[in-house]
N, C-alpha and C. Protein backbone atom coordinates (compact mmCIF):
# COMPACT_ATOMS: atom_id res chain seq x y z
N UNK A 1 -9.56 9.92 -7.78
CA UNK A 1 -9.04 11.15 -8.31
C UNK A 1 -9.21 11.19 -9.83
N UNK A 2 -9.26 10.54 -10.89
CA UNK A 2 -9.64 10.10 -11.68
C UNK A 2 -11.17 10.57 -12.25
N UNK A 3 -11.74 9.95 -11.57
CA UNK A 3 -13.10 10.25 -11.76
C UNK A 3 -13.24 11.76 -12.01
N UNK A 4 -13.30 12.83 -11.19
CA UNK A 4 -13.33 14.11 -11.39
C UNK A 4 -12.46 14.78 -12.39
N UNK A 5 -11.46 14.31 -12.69
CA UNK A 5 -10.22 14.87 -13.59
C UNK A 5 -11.46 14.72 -15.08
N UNK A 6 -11.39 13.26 -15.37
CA UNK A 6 -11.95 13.12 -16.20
C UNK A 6 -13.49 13.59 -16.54
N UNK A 7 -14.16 13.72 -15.50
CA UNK A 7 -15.34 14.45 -15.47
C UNK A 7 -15.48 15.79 -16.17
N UNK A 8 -14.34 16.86 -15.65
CA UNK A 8 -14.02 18.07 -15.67
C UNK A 8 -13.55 18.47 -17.02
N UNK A 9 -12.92 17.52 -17.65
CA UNK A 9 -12.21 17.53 -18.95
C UNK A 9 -12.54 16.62 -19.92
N UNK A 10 -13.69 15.99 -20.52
CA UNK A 10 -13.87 14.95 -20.90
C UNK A 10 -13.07 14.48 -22.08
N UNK A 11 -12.41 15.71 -22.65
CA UNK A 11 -11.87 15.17 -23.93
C UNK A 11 -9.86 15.05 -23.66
N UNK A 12 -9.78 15.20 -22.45
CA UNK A 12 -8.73 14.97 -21.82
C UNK A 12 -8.80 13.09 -20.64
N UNK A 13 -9.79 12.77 -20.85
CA UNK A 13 -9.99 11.63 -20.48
C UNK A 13 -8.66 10.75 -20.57
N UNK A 14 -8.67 10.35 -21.63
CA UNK A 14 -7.83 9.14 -22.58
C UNK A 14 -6.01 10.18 -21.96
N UNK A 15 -5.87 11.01 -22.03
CA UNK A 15 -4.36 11.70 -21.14
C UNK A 15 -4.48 10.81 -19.52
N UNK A 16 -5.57 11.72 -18.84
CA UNK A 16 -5.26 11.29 -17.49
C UNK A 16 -5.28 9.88 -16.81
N UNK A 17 -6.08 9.03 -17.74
CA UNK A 17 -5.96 7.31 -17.73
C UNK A 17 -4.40 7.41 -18.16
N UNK A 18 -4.02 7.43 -19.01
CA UNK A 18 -2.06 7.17 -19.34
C UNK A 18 -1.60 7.32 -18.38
N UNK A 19 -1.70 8.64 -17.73
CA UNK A 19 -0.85 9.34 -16.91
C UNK A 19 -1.09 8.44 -15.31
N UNK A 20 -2.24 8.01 -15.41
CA UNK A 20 -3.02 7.58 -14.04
C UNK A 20 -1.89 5.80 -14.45
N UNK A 21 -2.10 5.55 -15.39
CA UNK A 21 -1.75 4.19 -15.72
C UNK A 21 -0.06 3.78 -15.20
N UNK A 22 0.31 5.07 -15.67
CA UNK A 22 2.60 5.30 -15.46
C UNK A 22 2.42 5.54 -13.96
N UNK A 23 1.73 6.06 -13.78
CA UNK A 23 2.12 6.06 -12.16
C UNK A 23 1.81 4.84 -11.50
N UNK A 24 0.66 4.24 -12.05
CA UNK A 24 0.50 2.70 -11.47
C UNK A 24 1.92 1.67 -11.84
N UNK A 25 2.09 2.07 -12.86
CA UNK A 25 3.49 1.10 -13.56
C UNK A 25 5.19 1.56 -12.56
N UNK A 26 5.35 2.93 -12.32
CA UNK A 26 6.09 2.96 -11.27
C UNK A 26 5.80 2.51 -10.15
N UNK A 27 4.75 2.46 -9.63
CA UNK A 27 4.26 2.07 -8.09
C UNK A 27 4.78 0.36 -8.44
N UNK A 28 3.97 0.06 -9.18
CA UNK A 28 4.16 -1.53 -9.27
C UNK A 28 5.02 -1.96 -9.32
N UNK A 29 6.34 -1.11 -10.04
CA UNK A 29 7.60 -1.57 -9.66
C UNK A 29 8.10 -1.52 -8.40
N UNK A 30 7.87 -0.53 -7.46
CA UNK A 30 8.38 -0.43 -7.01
C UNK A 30 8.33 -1.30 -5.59
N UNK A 31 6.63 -1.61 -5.62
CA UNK A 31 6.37 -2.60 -4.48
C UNK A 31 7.01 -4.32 -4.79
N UNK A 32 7.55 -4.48 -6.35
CA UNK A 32 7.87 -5.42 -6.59
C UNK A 32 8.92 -5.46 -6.01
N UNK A 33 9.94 -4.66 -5.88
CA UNK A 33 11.41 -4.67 -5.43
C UNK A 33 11.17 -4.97 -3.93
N UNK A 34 10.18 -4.04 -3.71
CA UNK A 34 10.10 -4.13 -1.67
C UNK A 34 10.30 -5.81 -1.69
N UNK A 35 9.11 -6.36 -2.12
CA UNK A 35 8.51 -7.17 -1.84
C UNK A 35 10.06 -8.53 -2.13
N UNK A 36 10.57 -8.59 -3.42
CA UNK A 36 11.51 -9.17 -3.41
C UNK A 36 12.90 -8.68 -2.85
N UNK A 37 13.15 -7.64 -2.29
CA UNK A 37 14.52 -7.81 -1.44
C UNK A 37 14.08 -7.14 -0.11
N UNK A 38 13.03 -6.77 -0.02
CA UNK A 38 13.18 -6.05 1.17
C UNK A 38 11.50 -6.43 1.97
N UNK A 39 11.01 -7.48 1.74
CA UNK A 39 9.73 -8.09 2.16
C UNK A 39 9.94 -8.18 3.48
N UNK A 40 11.05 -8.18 4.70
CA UNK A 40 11.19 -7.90 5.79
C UNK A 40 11.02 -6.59 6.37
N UNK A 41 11.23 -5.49 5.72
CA UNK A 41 10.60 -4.63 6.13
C UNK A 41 9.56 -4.22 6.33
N UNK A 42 8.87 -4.71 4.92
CA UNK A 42 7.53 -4.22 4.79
C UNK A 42 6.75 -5.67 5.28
N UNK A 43 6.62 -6.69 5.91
CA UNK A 43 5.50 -7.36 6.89
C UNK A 43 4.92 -6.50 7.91
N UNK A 44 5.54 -5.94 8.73
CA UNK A 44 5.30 -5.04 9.95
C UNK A 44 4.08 -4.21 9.19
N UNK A 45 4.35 -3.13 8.30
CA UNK A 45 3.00 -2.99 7.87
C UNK A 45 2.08 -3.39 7.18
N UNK A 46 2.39 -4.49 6.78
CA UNK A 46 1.04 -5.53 6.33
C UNK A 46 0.39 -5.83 7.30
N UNK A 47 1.36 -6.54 8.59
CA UNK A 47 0.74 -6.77 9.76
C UNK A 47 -0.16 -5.48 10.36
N UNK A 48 0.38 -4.45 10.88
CA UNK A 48 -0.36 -3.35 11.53
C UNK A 48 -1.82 -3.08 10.47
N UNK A 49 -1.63 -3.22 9.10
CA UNK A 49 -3.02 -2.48 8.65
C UNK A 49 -3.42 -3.83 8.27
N UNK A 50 -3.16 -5.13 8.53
CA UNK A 50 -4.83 -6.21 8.53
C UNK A 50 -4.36 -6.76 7.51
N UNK A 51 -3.10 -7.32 6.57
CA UNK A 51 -3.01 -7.69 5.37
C UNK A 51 -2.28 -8.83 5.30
N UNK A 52 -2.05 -9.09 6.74
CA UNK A 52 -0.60 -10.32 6.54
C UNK A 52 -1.66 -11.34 6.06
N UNK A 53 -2.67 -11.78 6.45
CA UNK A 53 -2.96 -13.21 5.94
C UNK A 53 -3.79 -13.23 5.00
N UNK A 54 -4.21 -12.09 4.19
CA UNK A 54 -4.34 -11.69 3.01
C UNK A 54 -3.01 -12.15 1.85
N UNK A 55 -1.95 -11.09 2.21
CA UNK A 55 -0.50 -11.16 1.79
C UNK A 55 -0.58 -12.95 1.57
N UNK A 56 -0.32 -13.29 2.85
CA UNK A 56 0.39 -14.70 2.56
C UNK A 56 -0.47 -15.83 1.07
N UNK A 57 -1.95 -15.37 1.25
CA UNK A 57 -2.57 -16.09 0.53
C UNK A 57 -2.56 -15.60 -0.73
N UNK A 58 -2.31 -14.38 -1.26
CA UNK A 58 -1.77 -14.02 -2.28
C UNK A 58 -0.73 -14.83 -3.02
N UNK A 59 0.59 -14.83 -2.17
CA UNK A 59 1.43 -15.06 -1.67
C UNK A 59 1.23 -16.31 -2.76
N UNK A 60 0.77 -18.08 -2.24
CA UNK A 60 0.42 -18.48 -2.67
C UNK A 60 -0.56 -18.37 -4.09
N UNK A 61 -1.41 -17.94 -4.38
CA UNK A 61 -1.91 -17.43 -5.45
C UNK A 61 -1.07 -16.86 -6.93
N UNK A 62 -0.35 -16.29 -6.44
CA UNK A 62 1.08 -15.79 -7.55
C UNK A 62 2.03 -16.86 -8.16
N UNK A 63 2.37 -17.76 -6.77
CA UNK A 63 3.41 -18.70 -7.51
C UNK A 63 2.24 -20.00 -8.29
N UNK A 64 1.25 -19.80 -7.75
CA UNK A 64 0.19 -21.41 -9.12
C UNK A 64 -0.16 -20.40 -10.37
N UNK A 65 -0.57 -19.13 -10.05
CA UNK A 65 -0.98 -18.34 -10.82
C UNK A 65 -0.74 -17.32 -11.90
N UNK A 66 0.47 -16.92 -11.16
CA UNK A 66 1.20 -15.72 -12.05
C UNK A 66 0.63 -14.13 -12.20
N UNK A 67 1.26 -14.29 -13.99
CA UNK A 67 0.48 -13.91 -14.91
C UNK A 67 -1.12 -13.42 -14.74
N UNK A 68 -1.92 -14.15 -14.54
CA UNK A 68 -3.71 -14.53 -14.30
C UNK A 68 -4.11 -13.70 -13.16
N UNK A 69 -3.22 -13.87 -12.23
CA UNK A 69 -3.40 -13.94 -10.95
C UNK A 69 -2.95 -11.90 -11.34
N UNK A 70 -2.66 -11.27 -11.47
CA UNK A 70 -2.13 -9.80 -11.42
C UNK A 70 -3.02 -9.05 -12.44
N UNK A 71 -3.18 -10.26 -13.83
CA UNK A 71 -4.27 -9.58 -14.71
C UNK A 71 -5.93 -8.88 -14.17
N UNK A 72 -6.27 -9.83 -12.98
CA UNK A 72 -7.36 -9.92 -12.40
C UNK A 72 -7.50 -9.13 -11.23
N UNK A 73 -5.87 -8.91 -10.66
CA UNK A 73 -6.19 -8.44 -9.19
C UNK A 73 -6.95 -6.83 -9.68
N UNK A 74 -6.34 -6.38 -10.64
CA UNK A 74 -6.74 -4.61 -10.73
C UNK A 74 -8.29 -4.17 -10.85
N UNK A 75 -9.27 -5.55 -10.62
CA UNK A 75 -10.90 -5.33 -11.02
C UNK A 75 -11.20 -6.12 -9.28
N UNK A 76 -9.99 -6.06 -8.11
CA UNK A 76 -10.60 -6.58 -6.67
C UNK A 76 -10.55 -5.86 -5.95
N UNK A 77 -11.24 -5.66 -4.97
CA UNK A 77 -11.19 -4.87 -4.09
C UNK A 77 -9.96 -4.57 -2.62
N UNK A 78 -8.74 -5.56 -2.84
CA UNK A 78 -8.08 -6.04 -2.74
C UNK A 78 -7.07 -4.43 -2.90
N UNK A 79 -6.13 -3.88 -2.41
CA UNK A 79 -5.30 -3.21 -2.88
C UNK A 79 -4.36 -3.77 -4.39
N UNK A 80 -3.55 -3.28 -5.24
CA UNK A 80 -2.89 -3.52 -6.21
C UNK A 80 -1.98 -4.05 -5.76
N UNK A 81 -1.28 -3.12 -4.40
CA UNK A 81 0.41 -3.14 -4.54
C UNK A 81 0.34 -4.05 -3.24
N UNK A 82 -0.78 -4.91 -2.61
CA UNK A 82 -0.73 -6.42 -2.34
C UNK A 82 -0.36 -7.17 -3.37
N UNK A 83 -0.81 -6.81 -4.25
CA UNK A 83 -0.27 -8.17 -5.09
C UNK A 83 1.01 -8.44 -5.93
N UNK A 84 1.70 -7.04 -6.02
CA UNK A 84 2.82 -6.70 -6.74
C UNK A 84 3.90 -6.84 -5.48
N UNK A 85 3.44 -6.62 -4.11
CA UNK A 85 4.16 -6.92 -3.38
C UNK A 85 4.61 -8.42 -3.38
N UNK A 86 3.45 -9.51 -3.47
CA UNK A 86 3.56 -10.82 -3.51
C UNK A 86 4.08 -10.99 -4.67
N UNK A 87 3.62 -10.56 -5.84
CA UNK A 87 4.98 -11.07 -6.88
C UNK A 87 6.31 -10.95 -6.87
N UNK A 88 6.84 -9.63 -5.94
CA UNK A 88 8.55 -10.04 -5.81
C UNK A 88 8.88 -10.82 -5.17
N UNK A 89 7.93 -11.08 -3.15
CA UNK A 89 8.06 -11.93 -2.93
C UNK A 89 8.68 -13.16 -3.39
N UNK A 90 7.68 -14.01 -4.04
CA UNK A 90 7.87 -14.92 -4.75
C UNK A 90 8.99 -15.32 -6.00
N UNK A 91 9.40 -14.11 -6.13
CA UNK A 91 10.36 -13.85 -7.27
C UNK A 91 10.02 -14.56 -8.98
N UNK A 92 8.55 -13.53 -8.94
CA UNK A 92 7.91 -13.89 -10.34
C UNK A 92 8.84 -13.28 -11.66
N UNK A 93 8.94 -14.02 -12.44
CA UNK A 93 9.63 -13.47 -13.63
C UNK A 93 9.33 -12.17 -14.35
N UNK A 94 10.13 -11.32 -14.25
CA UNK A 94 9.78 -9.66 -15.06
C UNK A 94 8.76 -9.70 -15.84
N UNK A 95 9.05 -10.37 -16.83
CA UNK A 95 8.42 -10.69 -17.75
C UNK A 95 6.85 -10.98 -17.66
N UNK A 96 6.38 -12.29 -16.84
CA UNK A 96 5.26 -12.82 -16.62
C UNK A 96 4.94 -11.15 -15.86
N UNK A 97 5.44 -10.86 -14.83
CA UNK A 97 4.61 -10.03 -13.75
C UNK A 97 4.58 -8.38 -14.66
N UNK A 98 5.17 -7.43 -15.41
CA UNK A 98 4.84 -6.80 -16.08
C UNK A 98 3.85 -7.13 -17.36
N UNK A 99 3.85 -8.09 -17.60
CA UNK A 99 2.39 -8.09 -18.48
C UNK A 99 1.59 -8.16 -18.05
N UNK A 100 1.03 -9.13 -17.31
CA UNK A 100 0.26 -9.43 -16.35
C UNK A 100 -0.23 -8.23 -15.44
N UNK A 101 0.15 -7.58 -14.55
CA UNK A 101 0.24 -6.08 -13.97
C UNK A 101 -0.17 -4.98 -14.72
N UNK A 102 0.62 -4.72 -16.24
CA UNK A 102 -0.02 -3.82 -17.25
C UNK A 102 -1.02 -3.97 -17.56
N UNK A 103 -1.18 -4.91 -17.91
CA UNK A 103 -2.40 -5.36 -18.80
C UNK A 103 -4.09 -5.35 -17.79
N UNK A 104 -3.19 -6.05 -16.44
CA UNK A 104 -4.56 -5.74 -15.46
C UNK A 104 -4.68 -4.22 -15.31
N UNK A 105 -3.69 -3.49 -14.79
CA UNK A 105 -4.03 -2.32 -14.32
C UNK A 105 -4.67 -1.38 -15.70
N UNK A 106 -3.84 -1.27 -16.60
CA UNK A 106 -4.56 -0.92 -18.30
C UNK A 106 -6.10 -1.15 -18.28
N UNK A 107 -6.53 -2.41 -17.80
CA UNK A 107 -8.14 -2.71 -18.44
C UNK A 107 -8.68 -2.04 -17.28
N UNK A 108 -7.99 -1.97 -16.08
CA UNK A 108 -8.93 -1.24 -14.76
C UNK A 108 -8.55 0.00 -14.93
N UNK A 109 -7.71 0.94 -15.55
CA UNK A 109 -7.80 2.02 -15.68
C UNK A 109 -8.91 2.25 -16.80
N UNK A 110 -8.79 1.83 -18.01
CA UNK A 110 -9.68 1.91 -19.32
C UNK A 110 -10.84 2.08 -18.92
N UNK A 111 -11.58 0.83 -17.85
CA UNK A 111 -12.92 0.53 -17.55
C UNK A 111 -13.24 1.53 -17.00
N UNK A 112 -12.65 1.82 -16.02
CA UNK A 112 -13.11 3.67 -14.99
C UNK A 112 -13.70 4.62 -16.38
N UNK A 113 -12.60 5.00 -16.75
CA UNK A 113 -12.88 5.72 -17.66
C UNK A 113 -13.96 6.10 -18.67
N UNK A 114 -14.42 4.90 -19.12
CA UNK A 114 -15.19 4.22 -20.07
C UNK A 114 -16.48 4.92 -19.29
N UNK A 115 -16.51 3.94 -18.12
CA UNK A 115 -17.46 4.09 -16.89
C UNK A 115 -17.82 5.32 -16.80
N UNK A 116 -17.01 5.99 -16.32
CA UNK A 116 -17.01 7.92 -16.53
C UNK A 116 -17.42 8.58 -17.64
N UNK A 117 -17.19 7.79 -18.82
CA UNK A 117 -17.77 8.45 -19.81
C UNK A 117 -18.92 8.16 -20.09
N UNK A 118 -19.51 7.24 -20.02
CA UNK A 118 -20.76 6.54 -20.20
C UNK A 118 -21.47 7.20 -19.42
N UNK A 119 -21.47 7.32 -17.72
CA UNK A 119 -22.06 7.97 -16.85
C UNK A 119 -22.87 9.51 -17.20
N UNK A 120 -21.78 10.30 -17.95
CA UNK A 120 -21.98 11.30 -18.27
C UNK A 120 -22.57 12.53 -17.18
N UNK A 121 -23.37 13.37 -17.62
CA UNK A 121 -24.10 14.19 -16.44
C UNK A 121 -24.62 13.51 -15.37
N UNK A 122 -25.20 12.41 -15.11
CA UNK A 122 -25.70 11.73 -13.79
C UNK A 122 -24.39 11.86 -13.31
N UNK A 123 -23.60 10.89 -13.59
CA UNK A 123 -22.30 10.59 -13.05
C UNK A 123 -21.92 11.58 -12.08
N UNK A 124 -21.34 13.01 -13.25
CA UNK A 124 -20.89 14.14 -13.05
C UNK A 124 -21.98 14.70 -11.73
N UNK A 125 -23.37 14.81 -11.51
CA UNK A 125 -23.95 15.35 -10.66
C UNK A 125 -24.13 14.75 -9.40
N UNK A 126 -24.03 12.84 -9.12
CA UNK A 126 -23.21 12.23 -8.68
C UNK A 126 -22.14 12.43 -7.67
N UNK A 127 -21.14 12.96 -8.68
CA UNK A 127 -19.57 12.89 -8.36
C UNK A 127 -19.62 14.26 -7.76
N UNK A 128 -20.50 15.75 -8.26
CA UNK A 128 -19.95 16.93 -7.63
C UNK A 128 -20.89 17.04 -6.20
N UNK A 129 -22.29 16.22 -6.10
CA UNK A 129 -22.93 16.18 -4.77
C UNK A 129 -21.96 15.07 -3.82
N UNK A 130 -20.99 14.06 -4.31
CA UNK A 130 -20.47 13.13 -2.81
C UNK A 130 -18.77 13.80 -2.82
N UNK A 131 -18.26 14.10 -3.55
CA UNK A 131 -16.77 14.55 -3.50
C UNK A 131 -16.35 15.24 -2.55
N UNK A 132 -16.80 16.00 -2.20
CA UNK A 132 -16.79 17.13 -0.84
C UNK A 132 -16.75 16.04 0.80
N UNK A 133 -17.71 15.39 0.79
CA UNK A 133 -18.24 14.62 1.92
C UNK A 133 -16.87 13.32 1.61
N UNK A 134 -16.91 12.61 0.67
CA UNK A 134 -15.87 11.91 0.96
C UNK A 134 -14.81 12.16 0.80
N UNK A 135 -13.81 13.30 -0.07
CA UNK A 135 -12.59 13.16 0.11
C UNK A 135 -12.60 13.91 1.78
N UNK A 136 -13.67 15.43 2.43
CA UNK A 136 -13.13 14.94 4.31
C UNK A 136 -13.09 13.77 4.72
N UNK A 137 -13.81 13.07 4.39
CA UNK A 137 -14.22 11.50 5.37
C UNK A 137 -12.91 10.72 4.97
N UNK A 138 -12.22 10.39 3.88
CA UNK A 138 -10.75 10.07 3.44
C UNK A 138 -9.60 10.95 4.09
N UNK A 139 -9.87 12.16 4.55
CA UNK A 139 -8.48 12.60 5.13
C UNK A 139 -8.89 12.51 6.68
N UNK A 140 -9.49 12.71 6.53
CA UNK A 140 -10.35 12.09 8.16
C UNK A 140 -9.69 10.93 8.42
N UNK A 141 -10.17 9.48 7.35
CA UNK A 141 -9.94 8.41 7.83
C UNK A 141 -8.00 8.58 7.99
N UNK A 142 -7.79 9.00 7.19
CA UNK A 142 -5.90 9.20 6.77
C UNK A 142 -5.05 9.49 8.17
N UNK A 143 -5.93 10.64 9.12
CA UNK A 143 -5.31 11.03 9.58
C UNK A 143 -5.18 10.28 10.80
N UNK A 144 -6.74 9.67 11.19
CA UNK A 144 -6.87 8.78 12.22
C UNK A 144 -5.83 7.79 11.96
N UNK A 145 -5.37 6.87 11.21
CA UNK A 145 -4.61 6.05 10.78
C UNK A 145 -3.10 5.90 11.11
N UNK A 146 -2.75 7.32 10.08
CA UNK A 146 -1.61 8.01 10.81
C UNK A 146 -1.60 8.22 12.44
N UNK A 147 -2.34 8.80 13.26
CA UNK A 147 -2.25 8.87 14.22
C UNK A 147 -2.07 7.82 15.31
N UNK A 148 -3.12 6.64 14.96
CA UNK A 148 -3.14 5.68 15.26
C UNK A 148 -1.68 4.73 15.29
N UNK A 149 -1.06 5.06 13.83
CA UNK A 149 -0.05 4.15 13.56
C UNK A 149 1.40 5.20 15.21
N UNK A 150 0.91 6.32 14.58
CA UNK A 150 2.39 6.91 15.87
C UNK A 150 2.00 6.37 17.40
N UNK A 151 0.73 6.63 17.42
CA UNK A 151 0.46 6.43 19.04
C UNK A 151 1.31 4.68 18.99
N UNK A 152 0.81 3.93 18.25
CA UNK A 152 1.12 2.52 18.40
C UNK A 152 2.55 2.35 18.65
N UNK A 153 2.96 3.24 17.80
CA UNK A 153 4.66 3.08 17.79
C UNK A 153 5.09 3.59 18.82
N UNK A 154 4.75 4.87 19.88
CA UNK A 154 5.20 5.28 20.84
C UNK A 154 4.51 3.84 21.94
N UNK A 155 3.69 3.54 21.96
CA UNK A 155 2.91 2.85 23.08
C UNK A 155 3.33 1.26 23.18
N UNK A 156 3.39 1.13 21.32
CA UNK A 156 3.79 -0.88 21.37
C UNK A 156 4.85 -1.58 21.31
C-alpha cells in the first residue's frame, strides 16, 4: 500500500513512510503484549496459518539474540508481528525490543521508499500495469482464508 501512495505523491513520500512506520510501532506493540500475556490465545492461530514451528524457532532466536534479531527481521520475508510476537513471549526487555523493532522496521520502511523513489516512472508503470491484478488476487487470497478458517471452525 505504500508503494502507490508514494508513487502518486512523490513529494509526500517521507509523510506516508512516518505514518506507515506509527502504525507499525502500534502493531508491534501490540503483538508484544499478545505474545507476553496472552501467547495462549494466539498459538491456535499460528498453528492454523503454518507458523507454530516458525514461532517456536524465533522463539529461540530472540532470547540469544534480542535486539539483532528484530533489527533484521523487518528486511525477511518472515511476517513482523512473528517476531514481536516472540519477543513478549520471551519477555524481552522494552527497552532492547523497541529499539531493535524501530530501528528494523524504520530502515525497512526508509528502504521501500528510497526504492520507490529511485524506481521512478518504470516503477510507477510497473506498479499501475500489476496493482489491479494483485490487490483481486490478495482479496481473493483473503477471502479464501477467511472462509477456510470458518469452515474449519464449524467442521474441526
Amino acid at each position: 500500500m505504500l508503494a502507490p501512495m508514494c508513487l502518486s505523491r512523490r513529494e509526500r513520500a517521507l509523510r506516508y513512510a512516518a505514518i506507515s512506520l506509527a502504525g507499525s510501532i502500534v502493531g508491534m506493540t501490540i503483538a508484544y503484549a499478545i505474545g507476553h500475556y496472552a501467547l495462549d490465545l494466539a498459538m491456535p492461530w499460528l498453528e492454523r496459518l503454518g507458523y507454530a514451528a516458525k514461532f517456536h524457532d524465533i522463539e529461540k532466536q530472540a532470547i540469544e539474540h534480542g535486539f539483532w534479531l528484530l533489527f533484521i527481521a523487518g528486511f525477511t520475508p518472515v511476517p513482523f508481528k512473528i517476531f514481536t510476537l516472540a519477543a513478549g513471549a520471551v519477555h524481552m526487555p522494552l527497552l532492547q525490543f523497541f529499539a531493535g523493532a524501530i530501528i528494523g522496521a524504520a530502515s525497512a520502511c526508509s528502504s521501500s521508499r528510497v526504492r520507490i523513489q529511485l524506481g521512478g516512472a518504470r516503477a510507477e508503470t510497473a506498479l499501475h500495469k500489476w496493482i489491479e491484478p494483485i490487490g483481486w488476487f490478495a482479496l481473493l487470497l483473503l477471502a479464501s482464508v477467511v472462509g477456510w478458517l470458518a469452515w474449519r471452525g464449524m467442521h474441526g
